[in-house]
PDB file of N, CA and C in Angstrom:
ATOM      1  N   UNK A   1     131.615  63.101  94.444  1.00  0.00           N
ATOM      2  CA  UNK A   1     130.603  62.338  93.739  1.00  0.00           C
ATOM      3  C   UNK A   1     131.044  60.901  93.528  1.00  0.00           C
ATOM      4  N   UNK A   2     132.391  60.640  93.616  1.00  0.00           N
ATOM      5  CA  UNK A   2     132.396  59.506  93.141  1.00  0.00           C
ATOM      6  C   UNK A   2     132.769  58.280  94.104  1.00  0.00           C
ATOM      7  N   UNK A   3     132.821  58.991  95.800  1.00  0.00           N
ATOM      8  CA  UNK A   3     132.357  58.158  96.777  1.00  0.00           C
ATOM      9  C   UNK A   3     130.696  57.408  96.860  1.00  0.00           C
ATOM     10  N   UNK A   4     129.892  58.894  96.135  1.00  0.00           N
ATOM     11  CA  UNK A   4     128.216  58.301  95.839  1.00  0.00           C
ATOM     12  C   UNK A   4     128.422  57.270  95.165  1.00  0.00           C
ATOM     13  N   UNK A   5     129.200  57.019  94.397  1.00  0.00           N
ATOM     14  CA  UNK A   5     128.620  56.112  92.754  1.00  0.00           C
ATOM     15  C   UNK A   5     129.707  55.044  93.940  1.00  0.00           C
ATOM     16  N   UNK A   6     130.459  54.995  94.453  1.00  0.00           N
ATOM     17  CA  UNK A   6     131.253  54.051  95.182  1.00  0.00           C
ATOM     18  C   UNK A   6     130.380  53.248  95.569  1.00  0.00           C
ATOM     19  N   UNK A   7     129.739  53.476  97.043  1.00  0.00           N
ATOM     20  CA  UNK A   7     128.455  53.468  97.607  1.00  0.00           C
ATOM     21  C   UNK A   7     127.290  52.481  97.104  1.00  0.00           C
ATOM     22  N   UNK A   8     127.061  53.128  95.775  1.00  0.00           N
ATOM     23  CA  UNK A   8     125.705  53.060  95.153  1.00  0.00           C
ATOM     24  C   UNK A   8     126.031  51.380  94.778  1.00  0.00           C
ATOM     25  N   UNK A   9     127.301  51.420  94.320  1.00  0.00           N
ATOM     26  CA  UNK A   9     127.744  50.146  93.932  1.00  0.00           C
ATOM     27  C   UNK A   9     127.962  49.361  94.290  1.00  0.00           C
ATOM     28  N   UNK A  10     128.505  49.342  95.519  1.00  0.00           N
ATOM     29  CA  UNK A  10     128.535  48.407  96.487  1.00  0.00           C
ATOM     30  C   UNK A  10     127.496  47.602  96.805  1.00  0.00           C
ATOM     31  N   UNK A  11     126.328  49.043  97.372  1.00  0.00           N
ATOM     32  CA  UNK A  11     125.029  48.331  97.834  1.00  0.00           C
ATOM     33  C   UNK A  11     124.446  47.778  96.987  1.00  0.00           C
ATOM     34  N   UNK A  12     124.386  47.992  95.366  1.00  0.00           N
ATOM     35  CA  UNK A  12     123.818  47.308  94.567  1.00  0.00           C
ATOM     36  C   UNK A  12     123.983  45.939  94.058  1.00  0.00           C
ATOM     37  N   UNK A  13     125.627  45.817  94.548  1.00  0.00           N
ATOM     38  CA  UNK A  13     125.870  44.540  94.097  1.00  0.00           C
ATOM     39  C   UNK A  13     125.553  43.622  95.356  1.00  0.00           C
ATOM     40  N   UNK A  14     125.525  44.047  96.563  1.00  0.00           N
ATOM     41  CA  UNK A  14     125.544  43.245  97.342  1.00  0.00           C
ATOM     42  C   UNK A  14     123.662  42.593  97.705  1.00  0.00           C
ATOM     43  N   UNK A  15     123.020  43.880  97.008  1.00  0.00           N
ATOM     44  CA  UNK A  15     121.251  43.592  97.187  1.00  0.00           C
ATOM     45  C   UNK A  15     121.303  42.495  95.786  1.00  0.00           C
ATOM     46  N   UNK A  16     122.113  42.711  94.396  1.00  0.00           N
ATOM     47  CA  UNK A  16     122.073  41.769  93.548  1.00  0.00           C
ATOM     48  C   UNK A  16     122.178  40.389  94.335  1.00  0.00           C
ATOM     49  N   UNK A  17     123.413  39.872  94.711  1.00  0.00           N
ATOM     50  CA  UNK A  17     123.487  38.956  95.323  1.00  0.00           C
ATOM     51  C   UNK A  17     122.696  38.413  96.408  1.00  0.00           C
ATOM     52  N   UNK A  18     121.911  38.832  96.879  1.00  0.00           N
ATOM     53  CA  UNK A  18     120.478  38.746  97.924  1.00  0.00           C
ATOM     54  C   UNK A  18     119.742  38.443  97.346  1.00  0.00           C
ATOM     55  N   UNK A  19     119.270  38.599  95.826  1.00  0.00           N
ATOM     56  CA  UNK A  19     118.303  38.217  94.797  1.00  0.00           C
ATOM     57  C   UNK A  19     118.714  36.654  94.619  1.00  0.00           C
ATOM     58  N   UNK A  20     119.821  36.457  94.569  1.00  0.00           N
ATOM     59  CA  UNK A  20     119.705  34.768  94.075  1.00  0.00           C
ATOM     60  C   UNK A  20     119.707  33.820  95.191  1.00  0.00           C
ATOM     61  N   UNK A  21     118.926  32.557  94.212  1.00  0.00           N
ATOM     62  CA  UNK A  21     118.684  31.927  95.355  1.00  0.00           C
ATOM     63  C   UNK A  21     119.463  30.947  96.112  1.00  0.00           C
ATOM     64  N   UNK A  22     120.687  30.855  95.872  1.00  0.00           N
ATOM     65  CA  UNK A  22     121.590  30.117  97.001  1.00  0.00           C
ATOM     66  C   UNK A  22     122.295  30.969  97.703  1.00  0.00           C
ATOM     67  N   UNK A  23     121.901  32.288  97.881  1.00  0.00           N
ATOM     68  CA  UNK A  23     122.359  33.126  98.902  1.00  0.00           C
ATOM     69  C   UNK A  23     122.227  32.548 100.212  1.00  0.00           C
ATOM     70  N   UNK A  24     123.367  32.274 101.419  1.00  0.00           N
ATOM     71  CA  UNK A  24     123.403  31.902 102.951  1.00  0.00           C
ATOM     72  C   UNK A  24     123.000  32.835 103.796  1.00  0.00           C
ATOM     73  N   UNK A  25     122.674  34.371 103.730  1.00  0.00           N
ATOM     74  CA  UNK A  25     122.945  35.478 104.115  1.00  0.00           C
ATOM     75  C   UNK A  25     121.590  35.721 104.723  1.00  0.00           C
ATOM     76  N   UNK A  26     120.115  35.306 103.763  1.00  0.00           N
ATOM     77  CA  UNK A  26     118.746  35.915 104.243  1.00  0.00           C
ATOM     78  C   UNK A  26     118.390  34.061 103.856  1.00  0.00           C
ATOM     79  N   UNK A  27     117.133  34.294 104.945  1.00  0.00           N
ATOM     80  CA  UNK A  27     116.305  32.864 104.746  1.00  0.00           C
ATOM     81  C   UNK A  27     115.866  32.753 103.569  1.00  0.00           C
ATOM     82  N   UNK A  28     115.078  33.858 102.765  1.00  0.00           N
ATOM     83  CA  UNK A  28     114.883  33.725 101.644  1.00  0.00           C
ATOM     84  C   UNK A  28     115.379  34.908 100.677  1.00  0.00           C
ATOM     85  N   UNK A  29     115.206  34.656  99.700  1.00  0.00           N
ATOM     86  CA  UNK A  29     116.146  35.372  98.491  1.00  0.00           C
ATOM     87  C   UNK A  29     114.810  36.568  98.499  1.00  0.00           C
ATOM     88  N   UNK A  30     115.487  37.576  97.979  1.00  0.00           N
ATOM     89  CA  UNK A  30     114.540  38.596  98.234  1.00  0.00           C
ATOM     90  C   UNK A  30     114.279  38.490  96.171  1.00  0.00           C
ATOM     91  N   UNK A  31     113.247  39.412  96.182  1.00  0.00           N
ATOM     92  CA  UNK A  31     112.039  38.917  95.094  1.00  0.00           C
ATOM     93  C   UNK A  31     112.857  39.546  93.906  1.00  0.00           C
ATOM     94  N   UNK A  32     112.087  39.287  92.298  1.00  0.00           N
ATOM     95  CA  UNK A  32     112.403  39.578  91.750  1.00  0.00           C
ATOM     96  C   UNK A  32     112.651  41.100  90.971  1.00  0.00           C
ATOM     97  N   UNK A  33     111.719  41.495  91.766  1.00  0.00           N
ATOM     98  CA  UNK A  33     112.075  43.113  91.704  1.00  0.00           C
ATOM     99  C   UNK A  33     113.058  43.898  92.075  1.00  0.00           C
ATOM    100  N   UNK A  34     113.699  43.178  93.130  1.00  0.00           N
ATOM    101  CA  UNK A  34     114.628  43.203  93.804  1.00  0.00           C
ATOM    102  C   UNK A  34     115.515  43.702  92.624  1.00  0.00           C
ATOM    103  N   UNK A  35     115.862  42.475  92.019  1.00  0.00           N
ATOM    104  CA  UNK A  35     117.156  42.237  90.851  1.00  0.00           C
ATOM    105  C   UNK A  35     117.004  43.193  89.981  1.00  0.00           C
ATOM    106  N   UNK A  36     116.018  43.602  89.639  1.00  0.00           N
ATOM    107  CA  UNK A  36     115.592  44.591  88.711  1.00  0.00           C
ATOM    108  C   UNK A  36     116.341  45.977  88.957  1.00  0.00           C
ATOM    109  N   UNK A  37     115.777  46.295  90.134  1.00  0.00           N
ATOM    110  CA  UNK A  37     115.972  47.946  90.815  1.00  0.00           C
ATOM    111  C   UNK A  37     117.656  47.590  91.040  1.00  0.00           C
ATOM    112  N   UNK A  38     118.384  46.466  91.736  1.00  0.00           N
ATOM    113  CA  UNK A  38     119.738  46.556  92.067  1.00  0.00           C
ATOM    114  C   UNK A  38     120.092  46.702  90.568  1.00  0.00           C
ATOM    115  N   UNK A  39     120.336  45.598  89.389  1.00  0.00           N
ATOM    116  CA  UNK A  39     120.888  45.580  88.358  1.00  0.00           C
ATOM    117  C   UNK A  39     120.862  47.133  87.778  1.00  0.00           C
ATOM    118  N   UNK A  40     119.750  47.854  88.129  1.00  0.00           N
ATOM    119  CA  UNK A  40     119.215  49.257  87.460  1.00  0.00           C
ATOM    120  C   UNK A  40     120.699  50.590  88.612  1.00  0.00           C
ATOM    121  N   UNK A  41     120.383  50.025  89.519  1.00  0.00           N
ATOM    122  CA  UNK A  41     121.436  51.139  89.978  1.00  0.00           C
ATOM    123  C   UNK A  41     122.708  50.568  90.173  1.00  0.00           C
ATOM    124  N   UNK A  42     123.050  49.387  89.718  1.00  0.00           N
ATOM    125  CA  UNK A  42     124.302  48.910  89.339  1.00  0.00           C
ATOM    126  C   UNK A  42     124.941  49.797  88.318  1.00  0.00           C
ATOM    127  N   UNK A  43     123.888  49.863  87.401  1.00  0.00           N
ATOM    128  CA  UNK A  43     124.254  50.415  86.080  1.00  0.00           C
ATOM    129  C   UNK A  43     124.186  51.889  86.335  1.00  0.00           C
ATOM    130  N   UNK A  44     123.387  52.323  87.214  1.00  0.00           N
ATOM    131  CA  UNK A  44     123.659  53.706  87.655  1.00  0.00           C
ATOM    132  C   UNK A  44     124.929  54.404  88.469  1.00  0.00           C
ATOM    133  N   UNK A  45     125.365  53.168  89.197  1.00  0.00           N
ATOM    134  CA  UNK A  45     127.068  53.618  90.131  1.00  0.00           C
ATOM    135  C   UNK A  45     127.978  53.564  88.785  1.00  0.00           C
ATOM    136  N   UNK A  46     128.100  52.818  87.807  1.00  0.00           N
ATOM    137  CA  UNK A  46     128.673  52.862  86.375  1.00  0.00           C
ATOM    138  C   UNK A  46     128.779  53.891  85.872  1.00  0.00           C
ATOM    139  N   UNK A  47     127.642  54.648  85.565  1.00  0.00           N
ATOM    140  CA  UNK A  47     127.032  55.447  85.198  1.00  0.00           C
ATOM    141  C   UNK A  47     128.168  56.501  86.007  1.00  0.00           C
ATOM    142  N   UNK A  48     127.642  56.716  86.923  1.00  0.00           N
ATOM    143  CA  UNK A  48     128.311  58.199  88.419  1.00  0.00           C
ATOM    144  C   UNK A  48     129.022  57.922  88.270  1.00  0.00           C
ATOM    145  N   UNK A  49     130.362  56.298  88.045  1.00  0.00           N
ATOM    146  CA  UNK A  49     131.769  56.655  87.938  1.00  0.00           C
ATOM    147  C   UNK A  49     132.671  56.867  86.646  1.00  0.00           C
ATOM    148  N   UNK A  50     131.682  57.117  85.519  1.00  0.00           N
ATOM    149  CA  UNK A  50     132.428  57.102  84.367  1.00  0.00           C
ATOM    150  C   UNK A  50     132.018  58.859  84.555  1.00  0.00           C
ATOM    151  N   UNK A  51     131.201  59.594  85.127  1.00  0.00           N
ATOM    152  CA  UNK A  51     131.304  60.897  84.592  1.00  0.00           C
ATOM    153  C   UNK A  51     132.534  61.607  85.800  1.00  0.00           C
ATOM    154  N   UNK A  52     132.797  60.779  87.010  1.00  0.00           N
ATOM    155  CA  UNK A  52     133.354  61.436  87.816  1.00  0.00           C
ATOM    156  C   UNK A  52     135.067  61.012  87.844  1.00  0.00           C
ATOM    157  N   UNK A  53     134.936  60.054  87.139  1.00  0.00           N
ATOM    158  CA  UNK A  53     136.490  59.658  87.296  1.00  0.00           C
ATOM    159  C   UNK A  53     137.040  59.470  85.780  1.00  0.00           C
ATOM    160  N   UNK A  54     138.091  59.362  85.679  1.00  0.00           N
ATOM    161  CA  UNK A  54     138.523  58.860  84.175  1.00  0.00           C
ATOM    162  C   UNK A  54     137.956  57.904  83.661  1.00  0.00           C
ATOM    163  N   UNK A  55     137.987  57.647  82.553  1.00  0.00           N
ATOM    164  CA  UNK A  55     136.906  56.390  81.972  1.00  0.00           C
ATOM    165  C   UNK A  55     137.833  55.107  82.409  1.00  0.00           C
ATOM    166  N   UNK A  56     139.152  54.810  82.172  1.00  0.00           N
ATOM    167  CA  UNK A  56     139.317  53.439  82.105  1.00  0.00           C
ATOM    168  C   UNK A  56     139.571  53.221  84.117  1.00  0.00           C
ATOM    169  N   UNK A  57     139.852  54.570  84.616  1.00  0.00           N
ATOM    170  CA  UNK A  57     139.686  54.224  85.912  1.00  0.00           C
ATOM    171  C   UNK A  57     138.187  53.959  86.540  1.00  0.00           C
ATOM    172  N   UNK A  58     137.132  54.509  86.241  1.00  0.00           N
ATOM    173  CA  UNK A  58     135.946  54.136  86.179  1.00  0.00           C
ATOM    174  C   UNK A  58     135.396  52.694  86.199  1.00  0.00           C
ATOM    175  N   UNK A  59     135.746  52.375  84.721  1.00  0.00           N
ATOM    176  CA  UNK A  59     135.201  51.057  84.573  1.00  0.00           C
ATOM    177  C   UNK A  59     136.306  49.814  85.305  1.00  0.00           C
ATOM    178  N   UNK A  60     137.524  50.059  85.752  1.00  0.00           N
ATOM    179  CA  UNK A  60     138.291  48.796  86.728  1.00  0.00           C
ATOM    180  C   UNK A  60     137.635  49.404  88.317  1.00  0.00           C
ATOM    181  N   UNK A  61     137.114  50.557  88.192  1.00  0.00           N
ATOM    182  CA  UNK A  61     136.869  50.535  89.979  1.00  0.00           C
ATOM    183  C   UNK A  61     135.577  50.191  90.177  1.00  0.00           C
ATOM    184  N   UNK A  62     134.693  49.722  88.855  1.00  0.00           N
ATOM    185  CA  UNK A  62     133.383  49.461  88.942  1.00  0.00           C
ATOM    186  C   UNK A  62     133.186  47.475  88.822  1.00  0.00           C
ATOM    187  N   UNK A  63     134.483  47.283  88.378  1.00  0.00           N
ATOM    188  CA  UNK A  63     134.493  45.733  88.157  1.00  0.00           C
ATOM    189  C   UNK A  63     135.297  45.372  89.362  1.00  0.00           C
ATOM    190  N   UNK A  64     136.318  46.177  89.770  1.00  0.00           N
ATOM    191  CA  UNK A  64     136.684  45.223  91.297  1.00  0.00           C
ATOM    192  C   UNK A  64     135.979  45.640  92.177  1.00  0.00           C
ATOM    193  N   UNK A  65     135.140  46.707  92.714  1.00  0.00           N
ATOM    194  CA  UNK A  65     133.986  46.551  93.716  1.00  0.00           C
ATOM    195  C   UNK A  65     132.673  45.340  93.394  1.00  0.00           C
ATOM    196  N   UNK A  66     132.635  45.063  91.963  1.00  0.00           N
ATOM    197  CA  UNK A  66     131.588  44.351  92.286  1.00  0.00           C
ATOM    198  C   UNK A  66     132.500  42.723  92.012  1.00  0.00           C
ATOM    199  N   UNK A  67     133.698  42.415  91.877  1.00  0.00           N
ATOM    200  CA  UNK A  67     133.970  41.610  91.779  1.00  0.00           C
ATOM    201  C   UNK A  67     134.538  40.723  93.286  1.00  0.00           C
ATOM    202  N   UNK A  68     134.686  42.402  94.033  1.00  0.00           N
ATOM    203  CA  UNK A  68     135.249  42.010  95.288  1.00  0.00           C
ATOM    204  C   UNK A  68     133.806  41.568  95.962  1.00  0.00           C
ATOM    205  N   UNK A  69     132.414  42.470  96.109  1.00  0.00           N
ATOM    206  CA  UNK A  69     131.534  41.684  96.919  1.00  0.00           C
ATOM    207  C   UNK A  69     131.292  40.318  96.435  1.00  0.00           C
ATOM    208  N   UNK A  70     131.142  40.405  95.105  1.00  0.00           N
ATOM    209  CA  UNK A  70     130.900  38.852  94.446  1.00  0.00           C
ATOM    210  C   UNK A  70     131.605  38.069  95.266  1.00  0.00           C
ATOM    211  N   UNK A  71     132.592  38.590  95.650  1.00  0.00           N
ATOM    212  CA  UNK A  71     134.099  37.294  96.206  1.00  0.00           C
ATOM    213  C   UNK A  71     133.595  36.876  97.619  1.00  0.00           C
ATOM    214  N   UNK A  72     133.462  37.980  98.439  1.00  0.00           N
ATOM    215  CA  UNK A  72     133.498  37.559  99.553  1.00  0.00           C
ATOM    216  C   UNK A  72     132.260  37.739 100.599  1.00  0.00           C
ATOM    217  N   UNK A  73     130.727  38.186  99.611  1.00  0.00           N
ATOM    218  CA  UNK A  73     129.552  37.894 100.449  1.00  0.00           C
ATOM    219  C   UNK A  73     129.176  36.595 100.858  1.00  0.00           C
ATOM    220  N   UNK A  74     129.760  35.699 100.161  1.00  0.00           N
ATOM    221  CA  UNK A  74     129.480  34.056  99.722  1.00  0.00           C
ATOM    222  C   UNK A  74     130.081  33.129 101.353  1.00  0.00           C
ATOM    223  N   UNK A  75     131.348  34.134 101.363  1.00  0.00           N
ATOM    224  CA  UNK A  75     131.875  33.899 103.095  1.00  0.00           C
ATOM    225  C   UNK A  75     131.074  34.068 104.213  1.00  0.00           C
ATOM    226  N   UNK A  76     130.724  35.295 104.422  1.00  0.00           N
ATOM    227  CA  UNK A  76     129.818  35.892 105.282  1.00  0.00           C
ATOM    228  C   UNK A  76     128.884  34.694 105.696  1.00  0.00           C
ATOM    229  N   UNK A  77     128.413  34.385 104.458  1.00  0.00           N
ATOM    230  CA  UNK A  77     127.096  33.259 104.875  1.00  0.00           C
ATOM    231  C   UNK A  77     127.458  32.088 105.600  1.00  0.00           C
ATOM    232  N   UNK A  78     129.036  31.788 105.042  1.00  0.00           N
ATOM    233  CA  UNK A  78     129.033  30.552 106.006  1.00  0.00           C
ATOM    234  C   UNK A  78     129.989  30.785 107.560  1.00  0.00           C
ATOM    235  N   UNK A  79     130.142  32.380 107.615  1.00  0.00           N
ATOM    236  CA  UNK A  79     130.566  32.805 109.029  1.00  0.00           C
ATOM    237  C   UNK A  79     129.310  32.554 109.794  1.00  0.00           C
ATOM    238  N   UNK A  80     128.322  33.047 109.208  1.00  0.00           N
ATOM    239  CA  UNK A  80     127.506  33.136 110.385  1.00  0.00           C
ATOM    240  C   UNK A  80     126.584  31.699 110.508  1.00  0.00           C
ATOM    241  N   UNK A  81     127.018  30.838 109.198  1.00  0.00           N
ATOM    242  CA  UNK A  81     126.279  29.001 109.628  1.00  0.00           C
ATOM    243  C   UNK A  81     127.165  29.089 110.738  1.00  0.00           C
ATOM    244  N   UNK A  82     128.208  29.238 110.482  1.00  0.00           N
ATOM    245  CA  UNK A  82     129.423  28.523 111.289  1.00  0.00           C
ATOM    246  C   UNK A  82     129.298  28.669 112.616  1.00  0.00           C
ATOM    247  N   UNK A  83     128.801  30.662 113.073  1.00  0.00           N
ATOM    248  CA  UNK A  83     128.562  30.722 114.329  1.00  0.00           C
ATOM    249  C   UNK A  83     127.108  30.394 115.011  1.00  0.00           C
ATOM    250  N   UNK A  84     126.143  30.146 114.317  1.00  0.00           N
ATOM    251  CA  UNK A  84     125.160  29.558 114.494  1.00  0.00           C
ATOM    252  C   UNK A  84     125.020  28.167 114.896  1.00  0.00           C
ATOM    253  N   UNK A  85     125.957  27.684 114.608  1.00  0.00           N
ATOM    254  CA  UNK A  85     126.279  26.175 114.831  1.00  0.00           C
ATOM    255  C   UNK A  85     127.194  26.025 116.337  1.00  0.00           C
ATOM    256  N   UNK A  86     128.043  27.126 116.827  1.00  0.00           N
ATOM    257  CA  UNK A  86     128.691  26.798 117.572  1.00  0.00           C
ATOM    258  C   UNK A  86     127.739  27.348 118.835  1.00  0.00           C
ATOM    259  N   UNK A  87     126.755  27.961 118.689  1.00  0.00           N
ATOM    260  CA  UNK A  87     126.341  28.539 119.633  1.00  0.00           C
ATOM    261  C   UNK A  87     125.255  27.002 120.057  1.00  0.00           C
TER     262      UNK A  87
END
């Protein structure tokens, strides 16, 4: 179960970050509902990893997955200016 809530979290943080609008990644920022439903199962992979794992391991494996996409979706965007440009 607590590969699901892994998962869940990942994708949620990374559709969060698709919601705002200086995202490099999509032409346009996807809508505000968007943020809604991600922030909602953000809090739901939280959720799946505090019942499946220890609590204080829970809540550090729920802040460095979303601290790690935070970190490095922001790259991505300018990999692919970058290869867009060379092409």
């Amino acid at each position: 179960m607590h590969t699901f809530a892994c998962v869940v979290t990942l994708m949620s943080a990374v559709v969060l970050y698709l919601t705002h609008r200086n995202q490099m990644l999509l032409h346009q920022s996807l809508s505000r509902s968007w943020r809604w439903l991600s922030g909602s199962t953000l809090i739901l992979g939280a959720g799946l990893l505090w019942l499946s794992l220890p609590k204080m391991v829970a809540i550090l494996t729920w802040l460095i997955f979303v601290i790690l996409v935070w970190s490095f979706i922001p790259f991505l965007g300018l990999i692919k200016k970058r290869a867009q440009h060379e092409q």
